[in-house]
N, C-alpha and C. Protein backbone atom coordinates (compact mmCIF):
# COMPACT_ATOMS: atom_id res chain seq x y z
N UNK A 1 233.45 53.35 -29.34
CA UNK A 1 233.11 52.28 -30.30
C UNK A 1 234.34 51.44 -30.60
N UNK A 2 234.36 49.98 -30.61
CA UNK A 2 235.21 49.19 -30.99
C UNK A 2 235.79 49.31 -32.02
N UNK A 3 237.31 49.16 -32.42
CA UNK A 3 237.43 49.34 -33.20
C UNK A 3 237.33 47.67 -34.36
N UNK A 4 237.20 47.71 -35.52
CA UNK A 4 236.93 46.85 -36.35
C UNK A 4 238.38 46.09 -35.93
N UNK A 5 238.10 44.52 -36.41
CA UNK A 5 239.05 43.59 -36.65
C UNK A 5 240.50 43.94 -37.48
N UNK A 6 241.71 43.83 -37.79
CA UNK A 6 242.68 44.45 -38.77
C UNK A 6 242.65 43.18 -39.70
N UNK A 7 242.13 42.33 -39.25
CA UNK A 7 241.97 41.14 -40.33
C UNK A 7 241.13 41.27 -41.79
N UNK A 8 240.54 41.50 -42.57
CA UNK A 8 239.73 41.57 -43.55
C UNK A 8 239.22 40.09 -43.91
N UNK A 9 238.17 39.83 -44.00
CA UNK A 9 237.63 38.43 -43.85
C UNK A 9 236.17 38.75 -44.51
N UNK A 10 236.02 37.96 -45.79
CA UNK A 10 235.08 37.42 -46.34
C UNK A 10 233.51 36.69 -45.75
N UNK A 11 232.43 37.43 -46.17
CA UNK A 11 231.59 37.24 -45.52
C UNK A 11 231.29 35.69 -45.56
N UNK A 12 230.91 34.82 -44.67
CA UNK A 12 230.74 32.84 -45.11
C UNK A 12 230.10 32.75 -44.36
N UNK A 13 228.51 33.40 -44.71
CA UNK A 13 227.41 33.00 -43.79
C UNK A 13 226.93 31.52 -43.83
N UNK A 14 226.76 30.62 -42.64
CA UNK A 14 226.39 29.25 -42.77
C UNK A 14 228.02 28.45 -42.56
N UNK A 15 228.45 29.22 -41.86
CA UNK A 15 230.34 28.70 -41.98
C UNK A 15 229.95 27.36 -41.11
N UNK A 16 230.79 26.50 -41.19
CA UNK A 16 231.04 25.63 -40.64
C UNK A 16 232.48 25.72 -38.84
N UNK A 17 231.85 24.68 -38.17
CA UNK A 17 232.10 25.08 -36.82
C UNK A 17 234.11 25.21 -37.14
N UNK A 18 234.60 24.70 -38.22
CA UNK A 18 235.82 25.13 -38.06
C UNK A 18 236.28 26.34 -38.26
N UNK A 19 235.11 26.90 -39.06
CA UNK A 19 235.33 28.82 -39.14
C UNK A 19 235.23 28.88 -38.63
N UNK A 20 233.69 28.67 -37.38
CA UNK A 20 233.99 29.78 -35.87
C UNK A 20 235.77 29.83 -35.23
N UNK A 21 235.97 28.34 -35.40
CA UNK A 21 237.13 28.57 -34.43
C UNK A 21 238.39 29.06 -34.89
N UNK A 22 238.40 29.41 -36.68
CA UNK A 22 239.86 30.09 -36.88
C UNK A 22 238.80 31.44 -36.33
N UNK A 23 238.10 31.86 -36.80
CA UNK A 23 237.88 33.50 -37.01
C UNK A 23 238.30 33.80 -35.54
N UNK A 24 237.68 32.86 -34.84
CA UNK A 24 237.83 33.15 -33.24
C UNK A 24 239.62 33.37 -32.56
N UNK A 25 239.81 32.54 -33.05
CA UNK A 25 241.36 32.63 -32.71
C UNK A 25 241.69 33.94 -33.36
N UNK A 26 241.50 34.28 -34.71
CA UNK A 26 242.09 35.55 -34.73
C UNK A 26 241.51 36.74 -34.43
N UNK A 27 240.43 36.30 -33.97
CA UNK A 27 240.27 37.61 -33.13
C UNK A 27 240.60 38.01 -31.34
N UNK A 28 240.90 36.50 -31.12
CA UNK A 28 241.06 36.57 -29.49
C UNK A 28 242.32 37.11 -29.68
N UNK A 29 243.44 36.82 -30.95
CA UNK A 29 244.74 36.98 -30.91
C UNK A 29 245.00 38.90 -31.05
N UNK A 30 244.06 38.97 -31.79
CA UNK A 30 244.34 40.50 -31.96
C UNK A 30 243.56 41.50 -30.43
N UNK A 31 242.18 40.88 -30.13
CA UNK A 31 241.88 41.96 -29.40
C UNK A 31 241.85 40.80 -27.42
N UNK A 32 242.55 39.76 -27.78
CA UNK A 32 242.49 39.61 -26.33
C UNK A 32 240.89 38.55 -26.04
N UNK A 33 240.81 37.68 -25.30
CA UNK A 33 239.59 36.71 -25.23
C UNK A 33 238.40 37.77 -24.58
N UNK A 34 239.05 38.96 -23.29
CA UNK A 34 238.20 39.02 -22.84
C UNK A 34 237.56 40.39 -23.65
N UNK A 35 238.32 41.23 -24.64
CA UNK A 35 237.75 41.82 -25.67
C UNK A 35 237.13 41.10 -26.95
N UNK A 36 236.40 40.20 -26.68
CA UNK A 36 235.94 39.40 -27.60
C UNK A 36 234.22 39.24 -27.39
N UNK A 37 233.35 39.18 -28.19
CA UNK A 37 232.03 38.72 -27.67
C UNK A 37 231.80 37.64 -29.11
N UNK A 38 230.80 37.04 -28.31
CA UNK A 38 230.21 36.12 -29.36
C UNK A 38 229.77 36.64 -30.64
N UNK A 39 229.29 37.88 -29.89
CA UNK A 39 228.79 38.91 -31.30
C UNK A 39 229.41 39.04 -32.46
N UNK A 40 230.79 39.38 -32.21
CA UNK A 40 231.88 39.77 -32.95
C UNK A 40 232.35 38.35 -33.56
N UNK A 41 232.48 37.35 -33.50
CA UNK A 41 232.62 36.42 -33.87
C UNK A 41 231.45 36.28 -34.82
N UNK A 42 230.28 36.01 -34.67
CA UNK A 42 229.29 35.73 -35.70
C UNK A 42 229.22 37.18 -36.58
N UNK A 43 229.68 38.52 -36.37
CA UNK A 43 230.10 39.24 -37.19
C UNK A 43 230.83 39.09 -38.24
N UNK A 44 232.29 38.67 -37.93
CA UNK A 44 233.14 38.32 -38.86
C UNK A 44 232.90 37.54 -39.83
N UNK A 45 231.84 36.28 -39.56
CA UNK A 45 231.35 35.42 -40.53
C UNK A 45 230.24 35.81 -41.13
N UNK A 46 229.85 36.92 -41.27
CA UNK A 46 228.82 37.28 -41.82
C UNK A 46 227.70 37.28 -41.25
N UNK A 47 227.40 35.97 -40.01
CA UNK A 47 226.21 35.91 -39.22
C UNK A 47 225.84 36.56 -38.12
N UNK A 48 224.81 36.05 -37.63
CA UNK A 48 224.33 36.95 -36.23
C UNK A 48 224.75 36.32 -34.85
N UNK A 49 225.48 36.56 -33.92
CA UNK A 49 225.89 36.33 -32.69
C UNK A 49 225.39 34.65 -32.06
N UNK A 50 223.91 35.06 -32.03
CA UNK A 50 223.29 33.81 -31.69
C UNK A 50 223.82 32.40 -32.68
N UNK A 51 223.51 32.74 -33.64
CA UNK A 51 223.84 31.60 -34.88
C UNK A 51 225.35 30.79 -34.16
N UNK A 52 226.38 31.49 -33.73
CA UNK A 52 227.14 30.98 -32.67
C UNK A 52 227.02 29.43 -32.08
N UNK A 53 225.62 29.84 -31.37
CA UNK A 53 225.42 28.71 -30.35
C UNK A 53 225.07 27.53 -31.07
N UNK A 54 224.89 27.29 -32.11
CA UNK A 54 224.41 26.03 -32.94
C UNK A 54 225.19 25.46 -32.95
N UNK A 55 226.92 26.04 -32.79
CA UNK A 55 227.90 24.88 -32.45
C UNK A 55 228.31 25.14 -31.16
N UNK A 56 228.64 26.02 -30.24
CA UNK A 56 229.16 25.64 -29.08
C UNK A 56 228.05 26.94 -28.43
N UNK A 57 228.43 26.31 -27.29
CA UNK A 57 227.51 26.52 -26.16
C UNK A 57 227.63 27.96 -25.42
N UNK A 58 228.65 28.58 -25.57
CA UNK A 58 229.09 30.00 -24.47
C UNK A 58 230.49 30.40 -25.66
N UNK A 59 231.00 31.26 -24.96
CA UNK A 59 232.44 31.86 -25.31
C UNK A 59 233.71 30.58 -24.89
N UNK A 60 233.39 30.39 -23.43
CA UNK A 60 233.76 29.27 -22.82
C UNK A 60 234.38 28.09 -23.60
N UNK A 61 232.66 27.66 -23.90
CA UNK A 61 233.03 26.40 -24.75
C UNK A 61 234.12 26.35 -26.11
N UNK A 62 233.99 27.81 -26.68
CA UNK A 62 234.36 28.34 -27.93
C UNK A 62 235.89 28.02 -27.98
N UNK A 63 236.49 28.68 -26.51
CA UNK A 63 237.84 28.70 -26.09
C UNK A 63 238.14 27.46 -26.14
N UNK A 64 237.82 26.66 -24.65
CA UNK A 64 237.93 24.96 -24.61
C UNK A 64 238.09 24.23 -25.76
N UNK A 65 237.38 23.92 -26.47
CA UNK A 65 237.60 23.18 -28.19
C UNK A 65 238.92 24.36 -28.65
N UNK A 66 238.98 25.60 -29.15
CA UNK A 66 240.20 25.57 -29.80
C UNK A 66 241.58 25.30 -29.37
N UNK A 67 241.41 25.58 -27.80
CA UNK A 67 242.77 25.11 -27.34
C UNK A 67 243.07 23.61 -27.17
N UNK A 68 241.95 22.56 -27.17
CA UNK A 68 242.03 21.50 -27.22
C UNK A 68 242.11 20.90 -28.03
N UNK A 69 241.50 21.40 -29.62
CA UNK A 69 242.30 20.84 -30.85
C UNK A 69 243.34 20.87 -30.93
N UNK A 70 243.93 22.34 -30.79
CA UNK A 70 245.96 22.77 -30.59
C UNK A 70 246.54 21.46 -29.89
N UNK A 71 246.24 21.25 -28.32
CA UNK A 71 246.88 20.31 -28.33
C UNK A 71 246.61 18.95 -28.84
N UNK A 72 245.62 18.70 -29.44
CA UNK A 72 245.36 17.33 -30.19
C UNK A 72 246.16 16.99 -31.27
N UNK A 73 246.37 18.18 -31.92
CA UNK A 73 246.74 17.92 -33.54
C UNK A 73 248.34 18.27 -33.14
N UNK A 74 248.67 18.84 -31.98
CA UNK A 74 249.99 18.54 -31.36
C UNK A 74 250.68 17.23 -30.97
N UNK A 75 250.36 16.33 -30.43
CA UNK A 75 250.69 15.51 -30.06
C UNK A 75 250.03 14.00 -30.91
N UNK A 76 248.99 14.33 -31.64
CA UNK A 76 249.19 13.49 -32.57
C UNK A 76 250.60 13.91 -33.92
N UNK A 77 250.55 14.90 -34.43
CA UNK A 77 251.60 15.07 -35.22
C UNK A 77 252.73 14.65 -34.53
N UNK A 78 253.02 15.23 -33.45
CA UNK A 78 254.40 14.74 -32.65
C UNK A 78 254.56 12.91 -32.83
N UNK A 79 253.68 12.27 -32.54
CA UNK A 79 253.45 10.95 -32.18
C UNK A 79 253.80 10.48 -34.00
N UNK A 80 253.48 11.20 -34.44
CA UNK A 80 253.74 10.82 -36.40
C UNK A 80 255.36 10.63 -36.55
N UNK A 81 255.72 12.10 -36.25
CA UNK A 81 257.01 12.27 -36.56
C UNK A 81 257.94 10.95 -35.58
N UNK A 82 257.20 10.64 -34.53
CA UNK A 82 258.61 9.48 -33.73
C UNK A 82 258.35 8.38 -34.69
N UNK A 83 257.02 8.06 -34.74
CA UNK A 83 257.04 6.52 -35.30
C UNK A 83 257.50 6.43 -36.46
N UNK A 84 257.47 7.82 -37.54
CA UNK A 84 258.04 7.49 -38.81
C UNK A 84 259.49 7.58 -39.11
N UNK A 85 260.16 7.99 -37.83
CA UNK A 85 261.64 8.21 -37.45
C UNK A 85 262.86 7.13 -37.66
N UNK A 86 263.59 7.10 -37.94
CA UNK A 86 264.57 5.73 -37.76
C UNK A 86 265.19 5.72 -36.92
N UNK A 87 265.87 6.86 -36.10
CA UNK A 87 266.48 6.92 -34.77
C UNK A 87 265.90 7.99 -34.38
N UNK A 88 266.63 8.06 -32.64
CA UNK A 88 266.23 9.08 -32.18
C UNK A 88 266.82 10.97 -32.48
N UNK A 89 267.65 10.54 -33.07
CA UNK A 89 267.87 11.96 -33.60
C UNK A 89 266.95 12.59 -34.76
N UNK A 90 266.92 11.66 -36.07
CA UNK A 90 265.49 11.91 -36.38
C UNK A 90 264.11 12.25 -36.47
N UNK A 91 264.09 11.20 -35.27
CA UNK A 91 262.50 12.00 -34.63
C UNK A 91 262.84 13.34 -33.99
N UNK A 92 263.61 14.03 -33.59
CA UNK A 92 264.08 15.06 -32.86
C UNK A 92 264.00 16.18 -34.00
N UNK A 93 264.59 16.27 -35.02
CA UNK A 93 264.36 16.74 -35.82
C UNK A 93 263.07 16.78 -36.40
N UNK A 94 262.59 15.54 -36.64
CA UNK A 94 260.92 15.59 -37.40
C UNK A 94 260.00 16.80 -36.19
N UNK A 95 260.46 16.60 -34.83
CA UNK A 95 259.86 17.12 -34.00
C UNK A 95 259.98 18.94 -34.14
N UNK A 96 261.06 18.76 -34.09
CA UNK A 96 261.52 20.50 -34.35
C UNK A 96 260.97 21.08 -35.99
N UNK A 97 260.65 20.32 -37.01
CA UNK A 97 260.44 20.91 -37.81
C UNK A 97 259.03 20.87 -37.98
N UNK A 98 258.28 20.00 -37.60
CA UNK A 98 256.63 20.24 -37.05
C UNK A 98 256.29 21.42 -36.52
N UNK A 99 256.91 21.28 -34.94
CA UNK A 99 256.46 22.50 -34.03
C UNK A 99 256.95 23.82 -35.13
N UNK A 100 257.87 24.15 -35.78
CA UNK A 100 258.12 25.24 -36.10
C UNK A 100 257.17 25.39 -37.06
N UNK A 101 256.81 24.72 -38.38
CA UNK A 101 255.54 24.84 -39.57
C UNK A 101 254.06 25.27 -39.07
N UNK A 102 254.19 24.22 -37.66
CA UNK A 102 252.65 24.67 -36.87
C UNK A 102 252.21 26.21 -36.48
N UNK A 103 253.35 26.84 -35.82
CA UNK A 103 253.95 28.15 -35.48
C UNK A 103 253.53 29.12 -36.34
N UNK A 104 254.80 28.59 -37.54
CA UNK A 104 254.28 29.60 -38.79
C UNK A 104 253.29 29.57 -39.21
N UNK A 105 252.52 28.83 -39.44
CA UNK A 105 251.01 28.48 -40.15
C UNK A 105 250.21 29.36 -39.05
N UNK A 106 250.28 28.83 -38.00
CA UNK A 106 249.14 29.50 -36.73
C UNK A 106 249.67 30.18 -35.78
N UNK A 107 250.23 31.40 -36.34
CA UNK A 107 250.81 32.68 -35.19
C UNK A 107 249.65 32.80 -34.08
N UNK A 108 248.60 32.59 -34.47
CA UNK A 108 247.17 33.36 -34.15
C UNK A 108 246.93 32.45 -32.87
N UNK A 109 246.73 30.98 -32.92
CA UNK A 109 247.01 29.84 -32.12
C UNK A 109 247.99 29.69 -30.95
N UNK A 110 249.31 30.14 -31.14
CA UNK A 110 249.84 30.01 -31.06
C UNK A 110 250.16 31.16 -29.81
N UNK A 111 249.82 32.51 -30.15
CA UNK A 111 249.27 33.41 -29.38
C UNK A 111 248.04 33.38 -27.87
N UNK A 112 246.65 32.92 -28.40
CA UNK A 112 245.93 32.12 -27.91
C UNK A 112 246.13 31.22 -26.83
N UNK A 113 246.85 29.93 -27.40
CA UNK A 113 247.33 29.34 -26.53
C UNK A 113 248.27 29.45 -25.33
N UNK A 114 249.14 30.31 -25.24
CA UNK A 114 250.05 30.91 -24.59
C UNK A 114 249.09 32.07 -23.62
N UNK A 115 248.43 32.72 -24.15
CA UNK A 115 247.72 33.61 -23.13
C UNK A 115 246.43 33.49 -22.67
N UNK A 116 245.55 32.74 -23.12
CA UNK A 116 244.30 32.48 -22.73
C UNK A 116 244.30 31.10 -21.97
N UNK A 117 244.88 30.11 -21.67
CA UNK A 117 244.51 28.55 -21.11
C UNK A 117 243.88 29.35 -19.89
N UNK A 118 244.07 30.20 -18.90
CA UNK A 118 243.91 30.05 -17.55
C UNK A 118 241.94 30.32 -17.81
N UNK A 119 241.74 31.17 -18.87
CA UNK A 119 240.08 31.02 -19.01
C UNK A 119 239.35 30.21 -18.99
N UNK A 120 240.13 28.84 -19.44
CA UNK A 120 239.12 27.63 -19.51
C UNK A 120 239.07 27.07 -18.13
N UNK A 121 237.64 26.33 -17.95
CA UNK A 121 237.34 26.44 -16.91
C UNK A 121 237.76 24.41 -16.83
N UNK A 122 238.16 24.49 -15.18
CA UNK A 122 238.34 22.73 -15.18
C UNK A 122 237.03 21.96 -14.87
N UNK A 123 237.33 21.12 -15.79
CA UNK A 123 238.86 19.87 -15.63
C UNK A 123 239.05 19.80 -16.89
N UNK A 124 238.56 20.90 -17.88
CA UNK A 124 238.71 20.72 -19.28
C UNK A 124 240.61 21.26 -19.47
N UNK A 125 240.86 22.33 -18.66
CA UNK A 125 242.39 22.69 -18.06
C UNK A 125 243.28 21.79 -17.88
N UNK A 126 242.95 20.90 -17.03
CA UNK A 126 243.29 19.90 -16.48
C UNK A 126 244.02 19.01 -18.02
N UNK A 127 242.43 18.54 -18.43
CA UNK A 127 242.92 17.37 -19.89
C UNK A 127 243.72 18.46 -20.87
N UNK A 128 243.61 19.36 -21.48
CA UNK A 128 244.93 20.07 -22.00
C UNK A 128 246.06 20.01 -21.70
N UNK A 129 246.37 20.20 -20.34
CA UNK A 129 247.97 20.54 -19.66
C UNK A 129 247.96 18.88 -19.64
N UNK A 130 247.14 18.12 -20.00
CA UNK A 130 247.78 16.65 -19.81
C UNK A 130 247.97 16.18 -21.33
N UNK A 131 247.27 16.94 -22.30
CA UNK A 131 247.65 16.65 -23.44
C UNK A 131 249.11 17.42 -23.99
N UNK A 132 248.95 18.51 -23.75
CA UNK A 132 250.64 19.42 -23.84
C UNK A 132 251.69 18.72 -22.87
N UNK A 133 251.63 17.74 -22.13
CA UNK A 133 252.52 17.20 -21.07
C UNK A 133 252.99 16.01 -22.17
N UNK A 134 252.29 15.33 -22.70
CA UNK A 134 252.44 14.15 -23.35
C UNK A 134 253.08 14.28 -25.00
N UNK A 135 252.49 15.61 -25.17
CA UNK A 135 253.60 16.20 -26.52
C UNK A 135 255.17 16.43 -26.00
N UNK A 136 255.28 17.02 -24.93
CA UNK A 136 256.88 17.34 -24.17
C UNK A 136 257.30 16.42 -24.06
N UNK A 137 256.72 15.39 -23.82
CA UNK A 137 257.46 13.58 -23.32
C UNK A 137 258.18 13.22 -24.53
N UNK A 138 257.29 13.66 -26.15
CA UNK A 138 258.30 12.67 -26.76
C UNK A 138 259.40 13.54 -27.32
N UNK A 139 259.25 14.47 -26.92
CA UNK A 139 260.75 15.90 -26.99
C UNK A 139 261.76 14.85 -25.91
N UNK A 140 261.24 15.11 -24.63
CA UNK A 140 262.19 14.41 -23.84
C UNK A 140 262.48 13.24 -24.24
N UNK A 141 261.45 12.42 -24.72
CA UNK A 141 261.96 10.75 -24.74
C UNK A 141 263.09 10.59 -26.11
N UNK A 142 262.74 11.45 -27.45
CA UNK A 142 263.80 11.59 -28.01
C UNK A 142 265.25 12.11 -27.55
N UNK A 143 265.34 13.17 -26.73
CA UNK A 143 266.51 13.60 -26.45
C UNK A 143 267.10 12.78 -25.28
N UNK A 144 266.05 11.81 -24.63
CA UNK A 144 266.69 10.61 -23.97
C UNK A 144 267.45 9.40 -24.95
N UNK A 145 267.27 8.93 -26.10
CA UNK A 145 267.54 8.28 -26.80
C UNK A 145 269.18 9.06 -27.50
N UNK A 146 269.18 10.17 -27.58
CA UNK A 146 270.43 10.51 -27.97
C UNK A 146 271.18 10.87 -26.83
N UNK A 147 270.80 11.17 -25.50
CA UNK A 147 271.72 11.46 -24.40
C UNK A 147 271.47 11.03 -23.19
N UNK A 148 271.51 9.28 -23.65
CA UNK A 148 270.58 8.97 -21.85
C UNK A 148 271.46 9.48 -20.75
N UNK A 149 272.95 9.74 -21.04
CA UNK A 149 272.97 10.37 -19.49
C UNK A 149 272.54 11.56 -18.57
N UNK A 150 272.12 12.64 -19.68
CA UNK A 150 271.71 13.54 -19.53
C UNK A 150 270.09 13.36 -18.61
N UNK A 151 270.01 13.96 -17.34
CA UNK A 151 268.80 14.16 -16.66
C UNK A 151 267.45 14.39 -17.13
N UNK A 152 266.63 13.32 -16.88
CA UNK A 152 265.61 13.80 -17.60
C UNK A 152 264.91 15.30 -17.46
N UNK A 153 265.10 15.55 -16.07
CA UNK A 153 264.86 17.40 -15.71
C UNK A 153 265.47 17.83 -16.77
N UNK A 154 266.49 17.95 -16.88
CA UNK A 154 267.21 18.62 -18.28
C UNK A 154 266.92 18.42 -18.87
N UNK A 155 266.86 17.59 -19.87
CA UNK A 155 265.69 17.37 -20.80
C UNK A 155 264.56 18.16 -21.11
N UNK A 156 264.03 17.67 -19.78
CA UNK A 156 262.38 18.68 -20.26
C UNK A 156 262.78 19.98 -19.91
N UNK A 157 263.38 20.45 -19.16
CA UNK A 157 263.73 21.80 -19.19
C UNK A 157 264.35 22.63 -20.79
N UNK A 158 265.09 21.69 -21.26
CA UNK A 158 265.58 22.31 -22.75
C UNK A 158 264.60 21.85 -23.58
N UNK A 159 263.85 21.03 -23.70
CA UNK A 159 262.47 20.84 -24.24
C UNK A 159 261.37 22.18 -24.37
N UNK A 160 260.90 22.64 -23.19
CA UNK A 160 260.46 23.92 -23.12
C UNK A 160 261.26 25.10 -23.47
N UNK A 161 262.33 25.08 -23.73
CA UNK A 161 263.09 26.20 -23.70
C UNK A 161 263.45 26.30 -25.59
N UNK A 162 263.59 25.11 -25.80
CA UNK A 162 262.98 24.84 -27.27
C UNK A 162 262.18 25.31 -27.68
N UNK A 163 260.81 24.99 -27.05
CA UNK A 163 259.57 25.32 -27.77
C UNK A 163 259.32 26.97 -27.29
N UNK A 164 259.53 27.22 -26.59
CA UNK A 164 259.42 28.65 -26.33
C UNK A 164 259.80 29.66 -27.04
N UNK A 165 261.19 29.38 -27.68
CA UNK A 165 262.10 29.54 -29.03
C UNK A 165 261.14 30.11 -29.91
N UNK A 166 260.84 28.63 -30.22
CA UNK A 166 259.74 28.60 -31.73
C UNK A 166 258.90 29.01 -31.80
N UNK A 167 258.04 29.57 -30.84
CA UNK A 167 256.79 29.74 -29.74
C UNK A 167 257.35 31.15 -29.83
N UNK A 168 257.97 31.59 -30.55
CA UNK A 168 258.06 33.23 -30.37
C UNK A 168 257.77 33.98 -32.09
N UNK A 169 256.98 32.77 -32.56
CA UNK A 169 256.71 33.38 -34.14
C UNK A 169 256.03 34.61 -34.38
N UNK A 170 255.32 34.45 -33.51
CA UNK A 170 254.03 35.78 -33.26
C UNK A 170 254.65 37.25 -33.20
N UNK A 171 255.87 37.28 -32.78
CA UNK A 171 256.53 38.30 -32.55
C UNK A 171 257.51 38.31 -34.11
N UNK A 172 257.84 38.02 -34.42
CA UNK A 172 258.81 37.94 -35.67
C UNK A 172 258.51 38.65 -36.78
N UNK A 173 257.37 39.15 -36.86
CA UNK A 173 257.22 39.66 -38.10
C UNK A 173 257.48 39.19 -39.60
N UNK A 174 257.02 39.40 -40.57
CA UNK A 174 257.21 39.04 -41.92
C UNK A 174 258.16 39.35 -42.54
N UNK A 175 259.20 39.85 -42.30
CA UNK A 175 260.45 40.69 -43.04
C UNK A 175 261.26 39.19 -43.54
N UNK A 176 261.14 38.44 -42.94
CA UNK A 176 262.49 37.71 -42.99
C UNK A 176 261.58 36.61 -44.04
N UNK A 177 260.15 36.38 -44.47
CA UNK A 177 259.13 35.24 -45.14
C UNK A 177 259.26 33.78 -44.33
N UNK A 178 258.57 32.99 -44.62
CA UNK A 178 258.51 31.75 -44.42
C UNK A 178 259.70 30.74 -44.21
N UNK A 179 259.97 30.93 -45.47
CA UNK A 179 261.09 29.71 -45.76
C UNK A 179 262.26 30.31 -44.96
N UNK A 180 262.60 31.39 -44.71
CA UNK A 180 263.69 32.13 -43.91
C UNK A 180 263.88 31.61 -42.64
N UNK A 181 262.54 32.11 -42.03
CA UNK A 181 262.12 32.14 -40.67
C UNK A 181 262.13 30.55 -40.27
N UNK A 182 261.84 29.84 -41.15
CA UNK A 182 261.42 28.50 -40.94
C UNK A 182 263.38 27.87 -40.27
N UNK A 183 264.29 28.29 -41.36
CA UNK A 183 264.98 27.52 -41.51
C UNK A 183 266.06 28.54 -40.54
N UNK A 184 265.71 29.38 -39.67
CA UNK A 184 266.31 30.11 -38.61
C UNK A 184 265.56 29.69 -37.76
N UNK A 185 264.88 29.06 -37.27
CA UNK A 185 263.83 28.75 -35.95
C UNK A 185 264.35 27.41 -35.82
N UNK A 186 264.75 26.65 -36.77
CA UNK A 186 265.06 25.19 -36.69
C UNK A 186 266.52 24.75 -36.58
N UNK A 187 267.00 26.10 -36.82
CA UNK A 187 268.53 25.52 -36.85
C UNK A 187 268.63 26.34 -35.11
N UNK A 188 268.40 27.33 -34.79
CA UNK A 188 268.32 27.79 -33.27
C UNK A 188 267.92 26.55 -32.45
N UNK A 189 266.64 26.48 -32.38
CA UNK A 189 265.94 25.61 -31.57
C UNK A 189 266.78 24.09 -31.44
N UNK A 190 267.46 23.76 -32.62
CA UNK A 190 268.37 22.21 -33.09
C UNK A 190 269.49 22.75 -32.24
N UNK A 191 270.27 23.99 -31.93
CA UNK A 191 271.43 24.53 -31.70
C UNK A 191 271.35 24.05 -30.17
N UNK A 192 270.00 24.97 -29.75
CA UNK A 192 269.70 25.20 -28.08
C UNK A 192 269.57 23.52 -28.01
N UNK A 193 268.79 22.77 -28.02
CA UNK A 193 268.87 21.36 -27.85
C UNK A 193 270.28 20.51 -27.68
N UNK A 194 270.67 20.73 -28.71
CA UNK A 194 271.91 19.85 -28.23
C UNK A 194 272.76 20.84 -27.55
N UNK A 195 272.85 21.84 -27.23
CA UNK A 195 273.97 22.28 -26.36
C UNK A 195 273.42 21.85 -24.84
N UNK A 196 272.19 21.40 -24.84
CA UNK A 196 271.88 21.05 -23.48
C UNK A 196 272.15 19.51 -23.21
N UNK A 197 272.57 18.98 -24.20
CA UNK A 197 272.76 17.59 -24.18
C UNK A 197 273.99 16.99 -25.04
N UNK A 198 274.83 17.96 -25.11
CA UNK A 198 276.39 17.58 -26.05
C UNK A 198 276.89 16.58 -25.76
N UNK A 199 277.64 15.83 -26.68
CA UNK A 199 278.25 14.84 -25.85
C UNK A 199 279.39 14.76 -26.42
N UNK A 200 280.40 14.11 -25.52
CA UNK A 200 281.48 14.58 -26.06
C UNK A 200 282.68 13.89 -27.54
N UNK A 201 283.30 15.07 -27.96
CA UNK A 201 283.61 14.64 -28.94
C UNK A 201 282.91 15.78 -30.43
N UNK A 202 281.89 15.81 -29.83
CA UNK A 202 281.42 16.34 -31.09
C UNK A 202 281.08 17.89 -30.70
N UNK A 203 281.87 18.55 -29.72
CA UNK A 203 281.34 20.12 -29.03
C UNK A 203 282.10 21.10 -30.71
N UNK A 204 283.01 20.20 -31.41
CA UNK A 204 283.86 21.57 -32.37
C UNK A 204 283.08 21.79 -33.70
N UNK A 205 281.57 20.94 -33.53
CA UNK A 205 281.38 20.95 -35.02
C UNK A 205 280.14 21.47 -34.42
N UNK A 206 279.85 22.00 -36.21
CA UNK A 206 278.81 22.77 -36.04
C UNK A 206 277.33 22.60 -35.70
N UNK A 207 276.48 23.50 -35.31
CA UNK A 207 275.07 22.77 -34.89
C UNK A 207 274.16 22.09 -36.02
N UNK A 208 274.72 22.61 -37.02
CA UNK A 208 274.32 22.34 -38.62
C UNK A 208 274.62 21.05 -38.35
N UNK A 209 276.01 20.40 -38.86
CA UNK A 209 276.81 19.41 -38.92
C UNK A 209 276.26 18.27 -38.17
N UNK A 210 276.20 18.50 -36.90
CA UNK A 210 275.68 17.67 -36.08
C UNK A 210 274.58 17.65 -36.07
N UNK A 211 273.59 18.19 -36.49
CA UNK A 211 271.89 17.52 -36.89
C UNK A 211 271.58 17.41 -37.89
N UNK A 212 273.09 17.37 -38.74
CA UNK A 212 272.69 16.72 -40.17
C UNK A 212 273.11 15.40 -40.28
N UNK A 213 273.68 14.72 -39.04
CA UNK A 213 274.02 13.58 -38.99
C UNK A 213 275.15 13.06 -39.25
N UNK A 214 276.20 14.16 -40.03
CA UNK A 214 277.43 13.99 -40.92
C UNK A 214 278.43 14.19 -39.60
């Protein structure tokens, strides 16, 4: 017999399709997509399995929409933080401190996303990895603005290597709280960034210093 969810969750029969998709995420996150049934999902909400299908169509579909909001509300936020930016170091920062809040807020997501994409079936695959491609661009296109000599390969290479960083919340545990974790994920991830793109003159000061603008 399965064992129960470790989540504790309030019965919200009649939930709305954005409950299916947190409950869902945290349960794909704890027991894995393919230990998951529809069942168990309309469990958690109090309802019956079927009740499910009134918003999406299969397990499938269930997956597809949550990983495709992730990257929606990714790359629109990203797209916030450049335009409300004054330079490009700015937006670089607005960028790094997004991805990290998103992280903390949605370990569960965040999890998900990282281990389940290959389930969804294409070309819905396809438009994701083209929406997560277009969030990395304005990582790169900012860190082009502070180091155009620097290769754009490099770039996106310390771009991912960034987010991968931050992208390791799930593992971190609660010891250290929020505001801790927050402000150790951002000064790392700010550290790893510019050491991939230093320029010179400014290698003796600190990673602080130098993404505080001073």
């Amino acid at each position: 017999m399965r064992a129960p969810p470790t989540t504790t969750r309030p019965s919200r029969r009649g939930s709305r399709r954005g409950d299916f998709l947190q409950v869902a995420a945290e349960l794909f996150a704890e027991r894995g997509y393919a230990g998951t049934s529809v069942d168990d999902v309309g469990a958690a909400l109090g309802v019956s399995g079927p009740a499910v299908y009134w918003h999406f169509d299969s397990k499938d579909a269930l997956l597809t929409q949550m990983l495709a909001d992730i990257s929606d509300r990714l790359l629109a936020g990203g797209t916030r933080c450049v335009e409300r930016a004054g330079d490009h170091e700015e937006a670089l920062r607005s960028l790094v401190r997004f991805q990290v809040r998103f992280a903390l807020d949605h370990p569960e997501l965040i999890t998900v996303h990282a281990r389940d994409l290959a389930h969804v079936p294409e070309p819905s695959r396809r438009r994701i990895r083209r929406t997560q491609r277009l969030y990395v661009e304005q990582w790169v296109g900012a860190l082009g603005g502070i180091a155009p000599a620097v290769h754009e390969d490099v770039r996106r290479a310390a771009t991912h290597a960034a987010l991968g960083l931050i992208n390791s919340t799930p593992h971190l545990g609660g010891s250290l709280g929020t505001a801790r974790s927050a402000r150790l994920l951002e000064t790392m991830a700010m550290a790893a960034l510019d050491a991939a793109v230093r320029r010179p003159g400014r290698a003796g000061r600190s990673p602080r210093e130098r993404w505080a603008g001073g």
